[in-house]
PDB file of N, CA and C in Angstrom:
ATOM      1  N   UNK A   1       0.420 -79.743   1.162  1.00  0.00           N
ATOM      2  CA  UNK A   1       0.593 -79.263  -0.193  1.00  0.00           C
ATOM      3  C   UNK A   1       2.056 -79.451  -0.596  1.00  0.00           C
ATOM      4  N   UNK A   2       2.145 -80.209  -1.879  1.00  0.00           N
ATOM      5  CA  UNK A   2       3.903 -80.147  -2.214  1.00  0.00           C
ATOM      6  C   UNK A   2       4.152 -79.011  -2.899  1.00  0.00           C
ATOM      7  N   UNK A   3       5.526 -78.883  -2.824  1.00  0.00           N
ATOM      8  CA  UNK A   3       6.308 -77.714  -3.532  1.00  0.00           C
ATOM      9  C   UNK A   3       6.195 -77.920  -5.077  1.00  0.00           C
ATOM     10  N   UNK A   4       6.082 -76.489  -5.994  1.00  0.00           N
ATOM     11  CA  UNK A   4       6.044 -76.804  -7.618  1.00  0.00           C
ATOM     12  C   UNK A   4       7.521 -77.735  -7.615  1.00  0.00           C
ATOM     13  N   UNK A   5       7.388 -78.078  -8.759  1.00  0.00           N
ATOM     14  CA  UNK A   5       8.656 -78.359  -9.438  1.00  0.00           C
ATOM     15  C   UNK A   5       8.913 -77.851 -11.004  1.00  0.00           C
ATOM     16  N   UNK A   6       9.999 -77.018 -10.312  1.00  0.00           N
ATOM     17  CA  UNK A   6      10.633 -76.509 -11.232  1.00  0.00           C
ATOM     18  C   UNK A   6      12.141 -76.971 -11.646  1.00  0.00           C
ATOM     19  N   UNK A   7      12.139 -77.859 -12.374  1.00  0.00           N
ATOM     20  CA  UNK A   7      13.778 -77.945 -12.530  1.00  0.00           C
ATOM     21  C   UNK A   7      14.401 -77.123 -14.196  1.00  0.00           C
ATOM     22  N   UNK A   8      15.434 -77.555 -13.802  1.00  0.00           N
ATOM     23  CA  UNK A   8      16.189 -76.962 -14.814  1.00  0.00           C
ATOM     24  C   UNK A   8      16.541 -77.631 -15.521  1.00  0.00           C
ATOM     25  N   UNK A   9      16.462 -76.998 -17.144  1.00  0.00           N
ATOM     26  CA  UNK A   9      16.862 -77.605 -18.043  1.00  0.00           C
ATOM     27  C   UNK A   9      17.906 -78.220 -18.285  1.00  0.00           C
ATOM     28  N   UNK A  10      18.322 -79.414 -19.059  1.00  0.00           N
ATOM     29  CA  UNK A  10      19.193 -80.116 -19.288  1.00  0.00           C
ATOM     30  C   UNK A  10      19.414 -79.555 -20.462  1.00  0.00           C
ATOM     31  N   UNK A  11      20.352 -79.086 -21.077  1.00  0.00           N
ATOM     32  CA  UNK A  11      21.033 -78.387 -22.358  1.00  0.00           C
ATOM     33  C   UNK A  11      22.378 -78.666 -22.443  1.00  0.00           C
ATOM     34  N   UNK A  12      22.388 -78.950 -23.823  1.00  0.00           N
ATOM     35  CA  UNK A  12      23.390 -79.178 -24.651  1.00  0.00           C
ATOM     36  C   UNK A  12      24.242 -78.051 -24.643  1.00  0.00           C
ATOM     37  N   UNK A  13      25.395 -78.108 -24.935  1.00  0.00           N
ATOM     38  CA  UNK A  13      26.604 -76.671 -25.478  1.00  0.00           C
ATOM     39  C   UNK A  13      25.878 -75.470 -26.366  1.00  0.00           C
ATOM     40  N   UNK A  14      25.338 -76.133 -27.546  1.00  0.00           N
ATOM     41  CA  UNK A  14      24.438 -75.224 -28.201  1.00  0.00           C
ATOM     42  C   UNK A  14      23.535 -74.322 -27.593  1.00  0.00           C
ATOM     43  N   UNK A  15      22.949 -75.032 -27.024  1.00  0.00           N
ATOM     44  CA  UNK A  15      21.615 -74.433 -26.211  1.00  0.00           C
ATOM     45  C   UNK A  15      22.239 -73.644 -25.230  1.00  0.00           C
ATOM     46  N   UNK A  16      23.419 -73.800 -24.322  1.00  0.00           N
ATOM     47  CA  UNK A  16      23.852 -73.280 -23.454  1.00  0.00           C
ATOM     48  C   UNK A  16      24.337 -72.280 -23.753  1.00  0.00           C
ATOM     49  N   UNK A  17      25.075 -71.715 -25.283  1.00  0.00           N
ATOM     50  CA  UNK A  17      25.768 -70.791 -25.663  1.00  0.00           C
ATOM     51  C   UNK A  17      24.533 -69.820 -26.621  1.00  0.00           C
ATOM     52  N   UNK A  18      23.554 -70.194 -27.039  1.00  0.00           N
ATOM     53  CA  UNK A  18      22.216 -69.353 -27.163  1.00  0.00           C
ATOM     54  C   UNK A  18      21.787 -68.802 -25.406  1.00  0.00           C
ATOM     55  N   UNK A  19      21.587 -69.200 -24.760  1.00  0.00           N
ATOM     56  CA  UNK A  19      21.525 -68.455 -23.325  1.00  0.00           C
ATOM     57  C   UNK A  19      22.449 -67.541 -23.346  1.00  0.00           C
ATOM     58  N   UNK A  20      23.512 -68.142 -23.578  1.00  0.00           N
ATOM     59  CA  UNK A  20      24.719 -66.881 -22.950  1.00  0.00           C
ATOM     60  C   UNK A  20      24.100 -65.706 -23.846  1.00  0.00           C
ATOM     61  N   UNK A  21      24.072 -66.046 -24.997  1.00  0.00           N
ATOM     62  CA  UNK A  21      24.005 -65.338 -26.126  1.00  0.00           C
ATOM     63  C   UNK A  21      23.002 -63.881 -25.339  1.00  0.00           C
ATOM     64  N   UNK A  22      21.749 -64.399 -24.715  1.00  0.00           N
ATOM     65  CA  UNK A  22      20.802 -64.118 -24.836  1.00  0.00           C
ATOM     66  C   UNK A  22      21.008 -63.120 -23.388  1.00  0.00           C
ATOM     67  N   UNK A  23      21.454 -64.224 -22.757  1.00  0.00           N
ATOM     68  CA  UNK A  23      21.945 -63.148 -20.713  1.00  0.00           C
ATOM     69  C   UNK A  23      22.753 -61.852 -21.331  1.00  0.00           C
ATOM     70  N   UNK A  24      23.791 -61.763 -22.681  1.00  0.00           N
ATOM     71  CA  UNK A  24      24.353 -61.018 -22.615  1.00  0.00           C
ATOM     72  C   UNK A  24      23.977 -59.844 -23.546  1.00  0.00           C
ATOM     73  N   UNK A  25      22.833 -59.793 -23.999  1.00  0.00           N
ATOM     74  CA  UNK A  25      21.786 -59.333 -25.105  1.00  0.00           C
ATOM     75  C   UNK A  25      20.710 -58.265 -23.897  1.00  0.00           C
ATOM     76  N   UNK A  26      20.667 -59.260 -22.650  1.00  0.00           N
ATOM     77  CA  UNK A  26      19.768 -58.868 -22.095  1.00  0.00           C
ATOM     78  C   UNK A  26      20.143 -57.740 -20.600  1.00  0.00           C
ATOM     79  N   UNK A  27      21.514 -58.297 -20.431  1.00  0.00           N
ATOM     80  CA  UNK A  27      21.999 -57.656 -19.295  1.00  0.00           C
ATOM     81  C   UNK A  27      21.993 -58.493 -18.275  1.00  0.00           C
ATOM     82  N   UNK A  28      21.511 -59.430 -17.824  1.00  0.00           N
ATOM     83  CA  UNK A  28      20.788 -60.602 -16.813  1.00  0.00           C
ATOM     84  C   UNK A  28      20.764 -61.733 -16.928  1.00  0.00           C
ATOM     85  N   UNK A  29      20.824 -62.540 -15.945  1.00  0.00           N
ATOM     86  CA  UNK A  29      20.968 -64.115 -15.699  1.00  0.00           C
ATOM     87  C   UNK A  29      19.694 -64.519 -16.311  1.00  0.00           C
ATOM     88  N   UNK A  30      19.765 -65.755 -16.698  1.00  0.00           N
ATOM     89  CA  UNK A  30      18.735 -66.318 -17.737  1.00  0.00           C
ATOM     90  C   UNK A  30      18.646 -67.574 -17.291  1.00  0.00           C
ATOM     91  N   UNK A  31      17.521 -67.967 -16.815  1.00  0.00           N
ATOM     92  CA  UNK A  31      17.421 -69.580 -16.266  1.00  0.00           C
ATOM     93  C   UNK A  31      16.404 -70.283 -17.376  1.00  0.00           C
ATOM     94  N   UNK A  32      17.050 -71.781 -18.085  1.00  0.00           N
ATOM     95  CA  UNK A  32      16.025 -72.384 -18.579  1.00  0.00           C
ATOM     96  C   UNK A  32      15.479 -73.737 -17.780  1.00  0.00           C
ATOM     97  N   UNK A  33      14.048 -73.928 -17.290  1.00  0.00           N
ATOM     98  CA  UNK A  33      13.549 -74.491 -16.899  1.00  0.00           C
ATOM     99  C   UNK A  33      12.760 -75.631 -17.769  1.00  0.00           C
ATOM    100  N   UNK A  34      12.898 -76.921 -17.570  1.00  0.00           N
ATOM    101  CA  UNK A  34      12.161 -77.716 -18.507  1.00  0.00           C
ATOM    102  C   UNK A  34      10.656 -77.173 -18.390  1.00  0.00           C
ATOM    103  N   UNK A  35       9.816 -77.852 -19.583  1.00  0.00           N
ATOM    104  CA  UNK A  35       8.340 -77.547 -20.189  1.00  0.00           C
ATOM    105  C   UNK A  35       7.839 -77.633 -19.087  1.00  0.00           C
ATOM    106  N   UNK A  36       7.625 -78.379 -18.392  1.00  0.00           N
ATOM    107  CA  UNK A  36       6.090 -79.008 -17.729  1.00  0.00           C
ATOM    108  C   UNK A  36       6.303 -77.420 -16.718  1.00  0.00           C
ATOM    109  N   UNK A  37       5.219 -77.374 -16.548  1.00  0.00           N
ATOM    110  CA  UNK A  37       4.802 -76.058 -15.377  1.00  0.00           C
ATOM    111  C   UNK A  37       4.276 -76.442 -14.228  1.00  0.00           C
ATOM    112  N   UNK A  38       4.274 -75.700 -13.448  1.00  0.00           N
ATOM    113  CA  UNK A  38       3.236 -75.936 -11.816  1.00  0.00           C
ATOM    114  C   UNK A  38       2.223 -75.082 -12.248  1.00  0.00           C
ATOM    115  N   UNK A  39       2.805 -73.834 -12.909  1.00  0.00           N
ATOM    116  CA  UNK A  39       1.432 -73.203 -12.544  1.00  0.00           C
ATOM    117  C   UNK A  39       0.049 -73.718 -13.688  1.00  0.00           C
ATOM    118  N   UNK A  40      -1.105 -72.997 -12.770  1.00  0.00           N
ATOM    119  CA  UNK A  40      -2.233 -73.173 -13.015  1.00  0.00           C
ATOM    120  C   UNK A  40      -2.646 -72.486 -14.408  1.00  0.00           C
ATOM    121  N   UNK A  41      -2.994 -73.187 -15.480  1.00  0.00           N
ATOM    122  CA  UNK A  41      -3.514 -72.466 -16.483  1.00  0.00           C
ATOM    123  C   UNK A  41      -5.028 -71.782 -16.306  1.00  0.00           C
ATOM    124  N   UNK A  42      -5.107 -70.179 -16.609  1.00  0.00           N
ATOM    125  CA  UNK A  42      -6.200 -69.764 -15.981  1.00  0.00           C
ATOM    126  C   UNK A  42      -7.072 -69.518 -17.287  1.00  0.00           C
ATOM    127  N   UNK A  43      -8.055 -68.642 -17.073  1.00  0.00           N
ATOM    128  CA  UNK A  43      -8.874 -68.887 -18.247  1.00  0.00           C
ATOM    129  C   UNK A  43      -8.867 -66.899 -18.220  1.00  0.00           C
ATOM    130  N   UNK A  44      -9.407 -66.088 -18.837  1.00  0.00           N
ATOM    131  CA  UNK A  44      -9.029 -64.800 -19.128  1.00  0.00           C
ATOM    132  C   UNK A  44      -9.951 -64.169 -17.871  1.00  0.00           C
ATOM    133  N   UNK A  45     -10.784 -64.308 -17.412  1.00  0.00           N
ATOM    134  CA  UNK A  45     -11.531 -63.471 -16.436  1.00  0.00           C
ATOM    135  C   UNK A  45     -10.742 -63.992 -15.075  1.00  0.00           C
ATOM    136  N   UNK A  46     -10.063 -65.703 -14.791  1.00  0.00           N
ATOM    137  CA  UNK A  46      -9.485 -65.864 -13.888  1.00  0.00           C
ATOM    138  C   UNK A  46      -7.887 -64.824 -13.650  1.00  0.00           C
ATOM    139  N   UNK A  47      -7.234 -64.657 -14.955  1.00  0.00           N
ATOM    140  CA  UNK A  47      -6.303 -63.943 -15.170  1.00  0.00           C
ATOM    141  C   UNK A  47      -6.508 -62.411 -14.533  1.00  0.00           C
ATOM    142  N   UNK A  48      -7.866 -61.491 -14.927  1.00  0.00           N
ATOM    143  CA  UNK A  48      -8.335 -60.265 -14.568  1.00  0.00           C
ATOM    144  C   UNK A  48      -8.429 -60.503 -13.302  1.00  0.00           C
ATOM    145  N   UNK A  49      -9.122 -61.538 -12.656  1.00  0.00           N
ATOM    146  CA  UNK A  49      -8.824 -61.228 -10.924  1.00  0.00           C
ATOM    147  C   UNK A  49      -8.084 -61.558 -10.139  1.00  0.00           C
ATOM    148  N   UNK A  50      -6.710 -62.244 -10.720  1.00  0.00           N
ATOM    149  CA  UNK A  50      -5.742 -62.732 -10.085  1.00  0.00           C
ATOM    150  C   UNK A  50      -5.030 -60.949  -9.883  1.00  0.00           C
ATOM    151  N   UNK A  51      -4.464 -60.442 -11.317  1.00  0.00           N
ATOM    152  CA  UNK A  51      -4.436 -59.210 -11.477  1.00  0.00           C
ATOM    153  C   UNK A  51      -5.079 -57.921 -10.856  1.00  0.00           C
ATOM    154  N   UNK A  52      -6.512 -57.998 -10.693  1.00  0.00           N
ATOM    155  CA  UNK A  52      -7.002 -57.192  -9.979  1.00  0.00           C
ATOM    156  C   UNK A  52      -6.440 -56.970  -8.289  1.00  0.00           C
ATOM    157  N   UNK A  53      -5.944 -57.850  -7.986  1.00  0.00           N
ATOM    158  CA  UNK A  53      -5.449 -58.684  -6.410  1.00  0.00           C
ATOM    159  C   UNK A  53      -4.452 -58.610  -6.392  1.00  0.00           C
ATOM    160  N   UNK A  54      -3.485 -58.384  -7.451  1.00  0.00           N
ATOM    161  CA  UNK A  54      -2.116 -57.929  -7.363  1.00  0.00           C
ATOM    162  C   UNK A  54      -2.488 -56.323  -7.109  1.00  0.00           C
ATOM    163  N   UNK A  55      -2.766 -55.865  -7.903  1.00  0.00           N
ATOM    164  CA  UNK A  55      -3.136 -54.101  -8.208  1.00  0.00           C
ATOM    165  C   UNK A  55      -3.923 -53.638  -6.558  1.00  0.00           C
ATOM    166  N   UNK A  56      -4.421 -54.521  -6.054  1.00  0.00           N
ATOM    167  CA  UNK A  56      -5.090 -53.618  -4.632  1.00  0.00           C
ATOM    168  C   UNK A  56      -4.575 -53.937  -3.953  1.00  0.00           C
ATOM    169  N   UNK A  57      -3.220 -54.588  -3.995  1.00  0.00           N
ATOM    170  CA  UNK A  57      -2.172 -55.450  -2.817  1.00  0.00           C
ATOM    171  C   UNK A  57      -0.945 -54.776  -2.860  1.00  0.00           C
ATOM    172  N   UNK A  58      -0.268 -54.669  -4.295  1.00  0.00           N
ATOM    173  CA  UNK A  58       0.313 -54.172  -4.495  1.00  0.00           C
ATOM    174  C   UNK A  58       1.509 -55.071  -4.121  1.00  0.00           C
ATOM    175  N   UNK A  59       1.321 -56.675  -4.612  1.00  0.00           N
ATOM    176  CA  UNK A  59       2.457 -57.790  -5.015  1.00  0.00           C
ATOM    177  C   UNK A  59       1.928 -58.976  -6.575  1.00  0.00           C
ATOM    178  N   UNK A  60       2.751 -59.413  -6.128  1.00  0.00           N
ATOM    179  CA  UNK A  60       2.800 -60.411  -7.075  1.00  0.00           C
ATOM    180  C   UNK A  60       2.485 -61.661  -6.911  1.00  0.00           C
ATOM    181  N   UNK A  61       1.444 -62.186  -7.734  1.00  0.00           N
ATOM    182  CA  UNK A  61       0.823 -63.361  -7.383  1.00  0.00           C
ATOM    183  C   UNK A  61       1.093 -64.463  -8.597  1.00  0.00           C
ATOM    184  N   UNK A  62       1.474 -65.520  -8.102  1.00  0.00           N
ATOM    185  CA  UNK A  62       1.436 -67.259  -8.629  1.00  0.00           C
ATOM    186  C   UNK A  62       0.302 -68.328  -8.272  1.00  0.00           C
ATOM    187  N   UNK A  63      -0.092 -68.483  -9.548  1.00  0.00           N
ATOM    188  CA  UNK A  63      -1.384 -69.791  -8.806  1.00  0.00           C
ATOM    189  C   UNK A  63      -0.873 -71.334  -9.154  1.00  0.00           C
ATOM    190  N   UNK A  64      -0.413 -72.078  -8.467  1.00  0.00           N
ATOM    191  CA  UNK A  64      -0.268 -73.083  -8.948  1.00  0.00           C
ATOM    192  C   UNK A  64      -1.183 -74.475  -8.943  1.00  0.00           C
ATOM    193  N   UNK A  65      -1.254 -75.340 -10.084  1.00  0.00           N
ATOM    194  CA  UNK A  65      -2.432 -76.209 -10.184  1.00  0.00           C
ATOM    195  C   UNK A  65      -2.038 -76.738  -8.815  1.00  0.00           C
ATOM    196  N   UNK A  66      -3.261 -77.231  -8.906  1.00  0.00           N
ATOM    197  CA  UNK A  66      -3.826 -78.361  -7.688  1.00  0.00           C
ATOM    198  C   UNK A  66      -2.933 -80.014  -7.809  1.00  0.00           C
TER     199      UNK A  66
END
């Protein structure tokens, strides 16, 4: 299985100084990651039992496409 890929956005000054804007609005580091995603788009009942499985585990779960 390969690793997602997540990279990071390539931004301009503009864009970079709306982040700041935004880390310092927020209290916290702010990462922008380009569009494309790994993860898996789920459908709403897949969402309820991914969730349900967090809640009786008591972590946090990522599904990423195939």
């Amino acid at each position: 299985m390969s690793s997602p890929e997540l990279r990071p956005a390539a931004l301009d000054e503009t864009a970079l100084a709306d982040i700041r804007r935004l880390e310092e609005s927020l209290g916290t580091p702010v990462v922008a990651y380009e569009p494309e995603s790994p993860y898996a788009e789920l459908s709403d009942d897949q969402l309820a039992e991914v969730r349900r499985v967090e809640s009786a585990l008591g972590v946090r779960l990522l599904a990423y496409r195939a």
